[in-house]
PDB file of N, CA and C in Angstrom:
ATOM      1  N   UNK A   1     -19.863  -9.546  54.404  1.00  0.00           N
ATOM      2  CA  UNK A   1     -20.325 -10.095  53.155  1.00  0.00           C
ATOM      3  C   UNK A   1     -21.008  -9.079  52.242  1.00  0.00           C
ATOM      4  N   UNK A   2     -21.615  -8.195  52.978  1.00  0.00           N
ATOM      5  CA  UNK A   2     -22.397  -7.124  51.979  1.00  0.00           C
ATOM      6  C   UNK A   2     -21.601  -6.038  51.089  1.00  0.00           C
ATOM      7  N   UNK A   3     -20.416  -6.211  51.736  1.00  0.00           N
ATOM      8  CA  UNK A   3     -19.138  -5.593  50.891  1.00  0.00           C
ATOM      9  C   UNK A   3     -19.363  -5.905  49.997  1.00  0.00           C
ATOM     10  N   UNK A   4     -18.469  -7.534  50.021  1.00  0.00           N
ATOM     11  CA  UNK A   4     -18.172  -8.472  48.743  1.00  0.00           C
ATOM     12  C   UNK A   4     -18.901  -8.365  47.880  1.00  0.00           C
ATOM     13  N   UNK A   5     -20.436  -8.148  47.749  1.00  0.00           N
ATOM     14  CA  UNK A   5     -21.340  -8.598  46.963  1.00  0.00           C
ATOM     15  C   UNK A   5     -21.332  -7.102  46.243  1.00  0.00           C
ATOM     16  N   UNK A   6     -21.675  -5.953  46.822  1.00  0.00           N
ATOM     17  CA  UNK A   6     -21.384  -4.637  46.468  1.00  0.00           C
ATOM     18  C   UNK A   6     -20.165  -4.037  45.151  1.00  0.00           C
ATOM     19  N   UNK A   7     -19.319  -4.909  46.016  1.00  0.00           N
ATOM     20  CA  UNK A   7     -18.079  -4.808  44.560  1.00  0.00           C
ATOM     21  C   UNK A   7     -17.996  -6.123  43.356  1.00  0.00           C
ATOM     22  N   UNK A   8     -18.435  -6.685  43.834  1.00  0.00           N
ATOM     23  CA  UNK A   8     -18.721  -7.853  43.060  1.00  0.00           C
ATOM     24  C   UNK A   8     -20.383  -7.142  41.619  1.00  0.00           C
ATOM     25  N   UNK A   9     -20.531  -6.493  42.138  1.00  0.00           N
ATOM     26  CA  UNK A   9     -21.886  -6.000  40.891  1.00  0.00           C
ATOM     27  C   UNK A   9     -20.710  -4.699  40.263  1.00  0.00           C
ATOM     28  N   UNK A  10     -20.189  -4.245  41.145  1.00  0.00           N
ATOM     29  CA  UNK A  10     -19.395  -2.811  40.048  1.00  0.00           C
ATOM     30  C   UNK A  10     -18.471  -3.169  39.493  1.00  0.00           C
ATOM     31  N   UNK A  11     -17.751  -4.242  39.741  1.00  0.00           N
ATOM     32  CA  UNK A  11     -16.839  -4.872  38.777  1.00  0.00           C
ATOM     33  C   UNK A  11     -17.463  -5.550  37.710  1.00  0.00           C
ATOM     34  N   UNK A  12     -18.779  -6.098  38.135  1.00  0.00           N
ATOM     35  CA  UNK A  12     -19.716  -6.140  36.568  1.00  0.00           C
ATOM     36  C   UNK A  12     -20.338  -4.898  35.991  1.00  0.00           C
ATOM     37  N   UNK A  13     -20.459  -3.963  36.245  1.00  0.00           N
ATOM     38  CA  UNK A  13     -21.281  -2.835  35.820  1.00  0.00           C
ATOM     39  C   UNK A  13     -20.148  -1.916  35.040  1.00  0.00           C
ATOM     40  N   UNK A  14     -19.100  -1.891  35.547  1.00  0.00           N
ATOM     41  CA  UNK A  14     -17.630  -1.554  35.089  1.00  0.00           C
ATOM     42  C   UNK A  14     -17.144  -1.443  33.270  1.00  0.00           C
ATOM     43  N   UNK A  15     -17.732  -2.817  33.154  1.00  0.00           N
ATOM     44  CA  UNK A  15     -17.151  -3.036  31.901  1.00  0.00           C
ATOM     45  C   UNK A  15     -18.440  -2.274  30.926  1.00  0.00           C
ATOM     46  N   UNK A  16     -19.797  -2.332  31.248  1.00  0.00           N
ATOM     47  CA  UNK A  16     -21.219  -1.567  30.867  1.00  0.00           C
ATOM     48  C   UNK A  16     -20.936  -0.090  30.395  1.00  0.00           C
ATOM     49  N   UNK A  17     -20.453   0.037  31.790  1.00  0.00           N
ATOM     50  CA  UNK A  17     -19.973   1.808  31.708  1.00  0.00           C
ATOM     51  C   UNK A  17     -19.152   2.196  30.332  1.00  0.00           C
ATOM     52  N   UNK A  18     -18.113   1.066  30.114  1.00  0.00           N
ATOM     53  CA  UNK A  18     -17.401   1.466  29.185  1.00  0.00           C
ATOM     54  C   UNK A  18     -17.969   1.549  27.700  1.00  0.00           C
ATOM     55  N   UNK A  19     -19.116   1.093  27.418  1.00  0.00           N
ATOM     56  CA  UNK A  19     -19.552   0.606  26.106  1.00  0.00           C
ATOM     57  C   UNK A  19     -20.369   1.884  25.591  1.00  0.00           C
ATOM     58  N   UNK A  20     -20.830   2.665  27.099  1.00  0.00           N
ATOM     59  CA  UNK A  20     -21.369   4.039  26.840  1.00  0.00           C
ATOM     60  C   UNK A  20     -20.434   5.086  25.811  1.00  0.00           C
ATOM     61  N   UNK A  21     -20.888   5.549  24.940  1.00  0.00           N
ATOM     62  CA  UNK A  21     -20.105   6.539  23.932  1.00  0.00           C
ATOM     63  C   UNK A  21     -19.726   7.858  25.180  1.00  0.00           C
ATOM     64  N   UNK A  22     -18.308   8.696  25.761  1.00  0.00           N
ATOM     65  CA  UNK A  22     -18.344   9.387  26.043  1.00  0.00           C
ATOM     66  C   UNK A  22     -18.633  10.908  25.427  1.00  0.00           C
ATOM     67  N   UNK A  23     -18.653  10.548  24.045  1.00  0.00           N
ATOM     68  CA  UNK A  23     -18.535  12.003  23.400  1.00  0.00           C
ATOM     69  C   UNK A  23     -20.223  12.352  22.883  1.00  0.00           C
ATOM     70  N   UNK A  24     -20.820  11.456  23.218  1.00  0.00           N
ATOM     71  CA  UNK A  24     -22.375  11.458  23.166  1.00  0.00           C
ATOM     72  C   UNK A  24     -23.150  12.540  23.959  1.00  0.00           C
ATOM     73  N   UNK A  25     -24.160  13.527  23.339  1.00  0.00           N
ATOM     74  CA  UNK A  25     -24.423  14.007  24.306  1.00  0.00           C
ATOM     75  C   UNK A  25     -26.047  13.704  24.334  1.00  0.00           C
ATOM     76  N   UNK A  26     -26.468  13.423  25.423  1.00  0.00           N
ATOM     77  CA  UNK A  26     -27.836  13.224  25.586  1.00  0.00           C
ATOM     78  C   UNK A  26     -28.775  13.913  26.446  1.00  0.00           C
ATOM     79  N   UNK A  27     -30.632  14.392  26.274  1.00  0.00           N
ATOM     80  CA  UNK A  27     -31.095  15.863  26.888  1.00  0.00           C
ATOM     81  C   UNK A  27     -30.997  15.182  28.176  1.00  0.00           C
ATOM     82  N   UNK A  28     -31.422  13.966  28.963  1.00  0.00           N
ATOM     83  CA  UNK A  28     -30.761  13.746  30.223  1.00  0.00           C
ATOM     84  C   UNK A  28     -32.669  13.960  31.034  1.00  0.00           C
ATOM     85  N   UNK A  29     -32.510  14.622  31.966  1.00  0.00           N
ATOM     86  CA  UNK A  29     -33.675  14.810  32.605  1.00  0.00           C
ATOM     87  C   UNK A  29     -34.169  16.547  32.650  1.00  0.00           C
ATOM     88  N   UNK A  30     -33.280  16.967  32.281  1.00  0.00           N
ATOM     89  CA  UNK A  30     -33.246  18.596  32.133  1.00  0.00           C
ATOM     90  C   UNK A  30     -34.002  18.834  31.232  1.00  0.00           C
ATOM     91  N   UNK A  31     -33.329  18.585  29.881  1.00  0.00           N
ATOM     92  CA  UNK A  31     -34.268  17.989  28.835  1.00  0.00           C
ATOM     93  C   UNK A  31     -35.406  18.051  29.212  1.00  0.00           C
ATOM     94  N   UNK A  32     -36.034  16.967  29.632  1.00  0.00           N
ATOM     95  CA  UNK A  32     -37.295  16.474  29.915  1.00  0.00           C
ATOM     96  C   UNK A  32     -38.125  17.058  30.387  1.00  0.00           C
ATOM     97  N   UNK A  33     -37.378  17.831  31.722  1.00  0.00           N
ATOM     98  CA  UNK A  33     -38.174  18.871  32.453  1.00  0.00           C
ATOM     99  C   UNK A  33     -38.604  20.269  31.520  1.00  0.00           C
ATOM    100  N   UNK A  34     -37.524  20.800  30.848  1.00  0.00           N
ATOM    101  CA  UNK A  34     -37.391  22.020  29.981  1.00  0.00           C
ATOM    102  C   UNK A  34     -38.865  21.579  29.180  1.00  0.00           C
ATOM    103  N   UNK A  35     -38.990  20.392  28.380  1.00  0.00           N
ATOM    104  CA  UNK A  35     -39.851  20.281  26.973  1.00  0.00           C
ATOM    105  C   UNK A  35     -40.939  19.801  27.650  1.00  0.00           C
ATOM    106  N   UNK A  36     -41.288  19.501  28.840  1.00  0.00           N
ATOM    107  CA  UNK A  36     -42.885  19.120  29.994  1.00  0.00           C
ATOM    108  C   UNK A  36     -43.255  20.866  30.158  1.00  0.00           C
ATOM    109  N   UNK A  37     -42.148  21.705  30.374  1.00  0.00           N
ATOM    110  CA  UNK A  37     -43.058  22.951  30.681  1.00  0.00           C
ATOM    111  C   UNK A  37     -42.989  23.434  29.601  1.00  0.00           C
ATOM    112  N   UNK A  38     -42.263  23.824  28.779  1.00  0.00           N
ATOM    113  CA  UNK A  38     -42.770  24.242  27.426  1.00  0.00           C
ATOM    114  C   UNK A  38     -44.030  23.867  27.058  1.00  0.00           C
ATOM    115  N   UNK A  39     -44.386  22.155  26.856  1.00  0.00           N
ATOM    116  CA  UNK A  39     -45.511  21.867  26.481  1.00  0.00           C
ATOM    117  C   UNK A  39     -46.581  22.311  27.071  1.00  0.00           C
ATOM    118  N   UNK A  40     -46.478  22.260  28.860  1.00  0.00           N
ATOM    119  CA  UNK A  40     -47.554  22.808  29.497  1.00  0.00           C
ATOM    120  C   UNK A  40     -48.323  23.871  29.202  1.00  0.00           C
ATOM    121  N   UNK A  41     -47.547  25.055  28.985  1.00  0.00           N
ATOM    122  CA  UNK A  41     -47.337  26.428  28.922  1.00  0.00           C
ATOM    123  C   UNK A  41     -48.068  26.270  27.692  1.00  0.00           C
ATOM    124  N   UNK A  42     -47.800  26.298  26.113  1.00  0.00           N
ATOM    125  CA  UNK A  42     -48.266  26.181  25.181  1.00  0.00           C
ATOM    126  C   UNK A  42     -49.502  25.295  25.268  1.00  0.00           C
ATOM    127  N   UNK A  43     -50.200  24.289  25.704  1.00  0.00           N
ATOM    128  CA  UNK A  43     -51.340  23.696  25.866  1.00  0.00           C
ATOM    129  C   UNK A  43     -51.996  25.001  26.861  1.00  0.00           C
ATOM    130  N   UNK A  44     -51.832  25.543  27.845  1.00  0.00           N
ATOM    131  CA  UNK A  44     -52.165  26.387  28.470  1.00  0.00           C
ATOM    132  C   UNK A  44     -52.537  27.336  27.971  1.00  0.00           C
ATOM    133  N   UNK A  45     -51.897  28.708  26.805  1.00  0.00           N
ATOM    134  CA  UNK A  45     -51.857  29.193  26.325  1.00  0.00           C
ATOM    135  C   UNK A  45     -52.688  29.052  24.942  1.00  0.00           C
ATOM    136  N   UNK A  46     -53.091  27.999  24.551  1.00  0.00           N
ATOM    137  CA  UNK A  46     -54.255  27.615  23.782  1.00  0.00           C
ATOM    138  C   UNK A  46     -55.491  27.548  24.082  1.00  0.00           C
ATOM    139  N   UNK A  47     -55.675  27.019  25.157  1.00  0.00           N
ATOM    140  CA  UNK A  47     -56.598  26.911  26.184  1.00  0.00           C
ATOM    141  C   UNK A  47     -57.340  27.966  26.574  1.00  0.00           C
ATOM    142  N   UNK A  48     -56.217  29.077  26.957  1.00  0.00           N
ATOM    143  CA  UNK A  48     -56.888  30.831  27.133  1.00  0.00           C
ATOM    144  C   UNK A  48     -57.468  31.366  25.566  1.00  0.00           C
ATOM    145  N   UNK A  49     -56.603  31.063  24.698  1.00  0.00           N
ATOM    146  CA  UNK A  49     -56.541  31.542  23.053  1.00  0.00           C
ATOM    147  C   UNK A  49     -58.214  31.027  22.534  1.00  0.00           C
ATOM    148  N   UNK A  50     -58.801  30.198  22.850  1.00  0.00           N
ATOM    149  CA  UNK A  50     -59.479  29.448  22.766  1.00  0.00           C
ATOM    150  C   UNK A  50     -60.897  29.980  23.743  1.00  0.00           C
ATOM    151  N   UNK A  51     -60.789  30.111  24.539  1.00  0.00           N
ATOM    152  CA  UNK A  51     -61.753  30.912  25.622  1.00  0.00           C
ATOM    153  C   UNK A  51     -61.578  32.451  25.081  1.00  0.00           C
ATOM    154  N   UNK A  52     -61.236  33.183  24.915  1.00  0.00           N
ATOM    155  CA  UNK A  52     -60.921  34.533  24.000  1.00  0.00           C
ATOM    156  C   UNK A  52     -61.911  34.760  23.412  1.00  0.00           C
ATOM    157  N   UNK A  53     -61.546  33.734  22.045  1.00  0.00           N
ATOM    158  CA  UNK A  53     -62.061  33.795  20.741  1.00  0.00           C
ATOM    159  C   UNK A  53     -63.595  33.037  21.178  1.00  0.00           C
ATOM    160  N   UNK A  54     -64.103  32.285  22.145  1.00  0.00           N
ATOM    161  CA  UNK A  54     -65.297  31.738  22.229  1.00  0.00           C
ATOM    162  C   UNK A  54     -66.053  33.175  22.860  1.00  0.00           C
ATOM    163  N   UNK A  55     -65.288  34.452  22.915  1.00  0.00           N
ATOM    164  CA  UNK A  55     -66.192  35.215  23.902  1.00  0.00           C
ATOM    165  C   UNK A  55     -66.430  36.324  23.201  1.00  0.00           C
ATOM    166  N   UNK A  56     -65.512  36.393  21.637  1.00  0.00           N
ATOM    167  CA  UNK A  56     -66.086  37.279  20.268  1.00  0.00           C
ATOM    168  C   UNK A  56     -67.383  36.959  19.974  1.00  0.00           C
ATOM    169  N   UNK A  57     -67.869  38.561  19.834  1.00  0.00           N
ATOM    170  CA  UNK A  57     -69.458  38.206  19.196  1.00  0.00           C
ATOM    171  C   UNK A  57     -68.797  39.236  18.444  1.00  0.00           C
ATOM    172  N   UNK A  58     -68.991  38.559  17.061  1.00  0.00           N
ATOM    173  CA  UNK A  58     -68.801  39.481  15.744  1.00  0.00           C
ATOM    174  C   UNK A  58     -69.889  39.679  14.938  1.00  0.00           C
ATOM    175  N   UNK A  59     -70.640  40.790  15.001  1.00  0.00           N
ATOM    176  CA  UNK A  59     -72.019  41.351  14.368  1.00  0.00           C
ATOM    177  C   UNK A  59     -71.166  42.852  13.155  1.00  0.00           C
ATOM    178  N   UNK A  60     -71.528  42.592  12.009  1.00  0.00           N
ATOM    179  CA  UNK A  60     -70.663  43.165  10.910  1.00  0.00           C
ATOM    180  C   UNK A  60     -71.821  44.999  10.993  1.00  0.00           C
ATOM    181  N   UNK A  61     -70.860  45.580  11.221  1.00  0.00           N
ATOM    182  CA  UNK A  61     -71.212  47.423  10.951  1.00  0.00           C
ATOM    183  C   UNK A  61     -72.094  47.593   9.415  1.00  0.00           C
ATOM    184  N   UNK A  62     -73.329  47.947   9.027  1.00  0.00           N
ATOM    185  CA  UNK A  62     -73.620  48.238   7.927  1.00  0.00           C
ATOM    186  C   UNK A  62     -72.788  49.374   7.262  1.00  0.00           C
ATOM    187  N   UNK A  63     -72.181  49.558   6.172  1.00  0.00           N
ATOM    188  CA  UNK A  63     -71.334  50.752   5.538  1.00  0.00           C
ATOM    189  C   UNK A  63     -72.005  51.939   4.791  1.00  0.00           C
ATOM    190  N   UNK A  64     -72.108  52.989   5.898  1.00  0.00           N
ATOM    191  CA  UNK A  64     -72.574  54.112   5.395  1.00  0.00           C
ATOM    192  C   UNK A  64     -73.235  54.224   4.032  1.00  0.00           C
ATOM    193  N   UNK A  65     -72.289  54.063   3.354  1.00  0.00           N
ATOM    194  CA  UNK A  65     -72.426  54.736   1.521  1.00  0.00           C
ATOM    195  C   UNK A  65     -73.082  53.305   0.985  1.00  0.00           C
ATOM    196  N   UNK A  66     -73.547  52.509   1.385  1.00  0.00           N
ATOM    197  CA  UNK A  66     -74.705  51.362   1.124  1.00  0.00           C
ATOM    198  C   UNK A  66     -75.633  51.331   1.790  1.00  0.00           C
ATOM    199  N   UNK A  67     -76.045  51.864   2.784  1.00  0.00           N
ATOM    200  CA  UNK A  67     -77.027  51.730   3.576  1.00  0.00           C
ATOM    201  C   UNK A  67     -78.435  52.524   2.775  1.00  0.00           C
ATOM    202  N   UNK A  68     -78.862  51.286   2.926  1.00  0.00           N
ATOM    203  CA  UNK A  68     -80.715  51.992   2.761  1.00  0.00           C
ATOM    204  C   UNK A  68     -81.193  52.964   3.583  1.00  0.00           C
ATOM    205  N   UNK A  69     -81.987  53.394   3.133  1.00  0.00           N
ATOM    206  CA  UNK A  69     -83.255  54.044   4.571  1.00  0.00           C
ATOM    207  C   UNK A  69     -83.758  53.176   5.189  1.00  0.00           C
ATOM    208  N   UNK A  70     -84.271  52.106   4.297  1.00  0.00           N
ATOM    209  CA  UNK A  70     -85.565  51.632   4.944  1.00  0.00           C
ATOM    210  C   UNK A  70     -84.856  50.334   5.431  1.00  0.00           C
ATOM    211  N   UNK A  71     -85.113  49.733   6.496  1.00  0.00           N
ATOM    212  CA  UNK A  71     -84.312  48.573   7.441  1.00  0.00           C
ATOM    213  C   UNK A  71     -84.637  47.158   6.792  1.00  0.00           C
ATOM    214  N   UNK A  72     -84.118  46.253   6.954  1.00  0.00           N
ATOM    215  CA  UNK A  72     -84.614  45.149   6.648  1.00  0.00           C
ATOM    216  C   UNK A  72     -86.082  44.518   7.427  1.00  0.00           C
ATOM    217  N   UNK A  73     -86.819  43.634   6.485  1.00  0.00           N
ATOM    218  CA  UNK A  73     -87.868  43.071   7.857  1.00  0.00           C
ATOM    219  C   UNK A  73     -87.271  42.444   8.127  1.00  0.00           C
ATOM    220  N   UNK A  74     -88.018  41.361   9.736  1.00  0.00           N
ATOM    221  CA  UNK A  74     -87.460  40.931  10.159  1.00  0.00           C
ATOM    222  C   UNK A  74     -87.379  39.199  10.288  1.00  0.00           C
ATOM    223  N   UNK A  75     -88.271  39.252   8.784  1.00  0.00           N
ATOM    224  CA  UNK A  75     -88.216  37.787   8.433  1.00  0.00           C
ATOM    225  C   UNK A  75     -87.699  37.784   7.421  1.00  0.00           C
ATOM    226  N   UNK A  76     -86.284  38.422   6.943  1.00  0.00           N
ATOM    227  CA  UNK A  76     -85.715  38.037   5.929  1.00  0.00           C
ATOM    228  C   UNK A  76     -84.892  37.435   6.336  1.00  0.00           C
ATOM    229  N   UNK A  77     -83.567  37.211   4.994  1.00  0.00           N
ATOM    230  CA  UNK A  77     -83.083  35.884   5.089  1.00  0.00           C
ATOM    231  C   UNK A  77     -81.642  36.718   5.855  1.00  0.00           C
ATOM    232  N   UNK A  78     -81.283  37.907   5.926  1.00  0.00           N
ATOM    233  CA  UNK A  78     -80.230  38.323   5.768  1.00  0.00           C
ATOM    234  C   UNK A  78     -80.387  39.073   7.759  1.00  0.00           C
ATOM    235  N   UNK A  79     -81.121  38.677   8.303  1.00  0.00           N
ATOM    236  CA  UNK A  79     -81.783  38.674   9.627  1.00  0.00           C
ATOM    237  C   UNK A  79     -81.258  37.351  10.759  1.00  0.00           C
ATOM    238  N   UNK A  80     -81.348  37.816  12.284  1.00  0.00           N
ATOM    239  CA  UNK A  80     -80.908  36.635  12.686  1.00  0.00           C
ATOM    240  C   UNK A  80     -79.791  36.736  13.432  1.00  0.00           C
ATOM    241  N   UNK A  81     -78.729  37.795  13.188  1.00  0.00           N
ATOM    242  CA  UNK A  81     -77.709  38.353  14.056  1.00  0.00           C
ATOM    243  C   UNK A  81     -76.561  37.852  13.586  1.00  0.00           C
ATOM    244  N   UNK A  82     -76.455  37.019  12.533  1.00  0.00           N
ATOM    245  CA  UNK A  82     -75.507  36.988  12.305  1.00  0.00           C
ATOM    246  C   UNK A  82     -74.934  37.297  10.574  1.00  0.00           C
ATOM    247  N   UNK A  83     -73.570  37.996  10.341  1.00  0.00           N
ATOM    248  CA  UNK A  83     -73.129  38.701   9.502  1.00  0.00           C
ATOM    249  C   UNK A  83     -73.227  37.814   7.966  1.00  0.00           C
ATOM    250  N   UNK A  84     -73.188  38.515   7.482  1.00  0.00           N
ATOM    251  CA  UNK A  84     -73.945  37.549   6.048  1.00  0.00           C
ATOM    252  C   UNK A  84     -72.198  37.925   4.945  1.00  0.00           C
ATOM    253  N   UNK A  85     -72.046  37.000   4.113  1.00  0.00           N
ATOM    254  CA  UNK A  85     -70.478  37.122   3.324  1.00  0.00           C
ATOM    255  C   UNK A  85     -70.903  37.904   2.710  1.00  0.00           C
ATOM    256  N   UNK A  86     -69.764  39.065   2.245  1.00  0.00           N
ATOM    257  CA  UNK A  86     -70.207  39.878   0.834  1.00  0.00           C
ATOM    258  C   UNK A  86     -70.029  38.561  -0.230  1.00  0.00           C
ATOM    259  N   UNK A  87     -70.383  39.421  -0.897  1.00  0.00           N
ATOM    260  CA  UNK A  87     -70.974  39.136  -2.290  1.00  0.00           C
ATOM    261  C   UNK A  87     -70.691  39.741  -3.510  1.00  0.00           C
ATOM    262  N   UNK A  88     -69.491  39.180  -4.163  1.00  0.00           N
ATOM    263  CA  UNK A  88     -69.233  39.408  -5.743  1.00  0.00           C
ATOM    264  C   UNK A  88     -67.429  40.033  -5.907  1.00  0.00           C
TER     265      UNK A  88
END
């Protein structure tokens, strides 16, 4: 009996098959796998990009041919460690 019943579903599944477009092409599971590690990789790769740039300490060089003698104090506004925008 477990025959019968066996061919009895592929002779229904039969006519299913046919309604599928053969000239269709679809990414399938390859696909799937290919664009999961791509994504990984690139989330990954941000992730490092990201830890990098959190480990820049950017403190700006004073430029020779502007530099004062005399230093800034150290309660001004331009104090503090961090680089101030030029200006103009």
């Amino acid at each position: 009996m477990p025959d019968m019943s066996a061919s009895l579903a592929l002779t229904h599944l039969v006519p299913l098959a046919k309604e599928i477009d053969e000239n269709k092409v679809t990414p399938g599971v390859l696909g799937f796998i290919v664009f999961a590690v791509m994504a990984l990789a690139v989330w990954g790769l941000m992730k490092s990009m990201n830890r990098q740039l959190g480990r820049v300490d950017f403190t700006e060089e004073v430029d020779p041919k502007t530099a004062t003698s005399e230093p800034e104090p150290a309660g001004s506004a331009g104090s503090g460690g961090k680089a101030s925008p030029a200006k103009g």
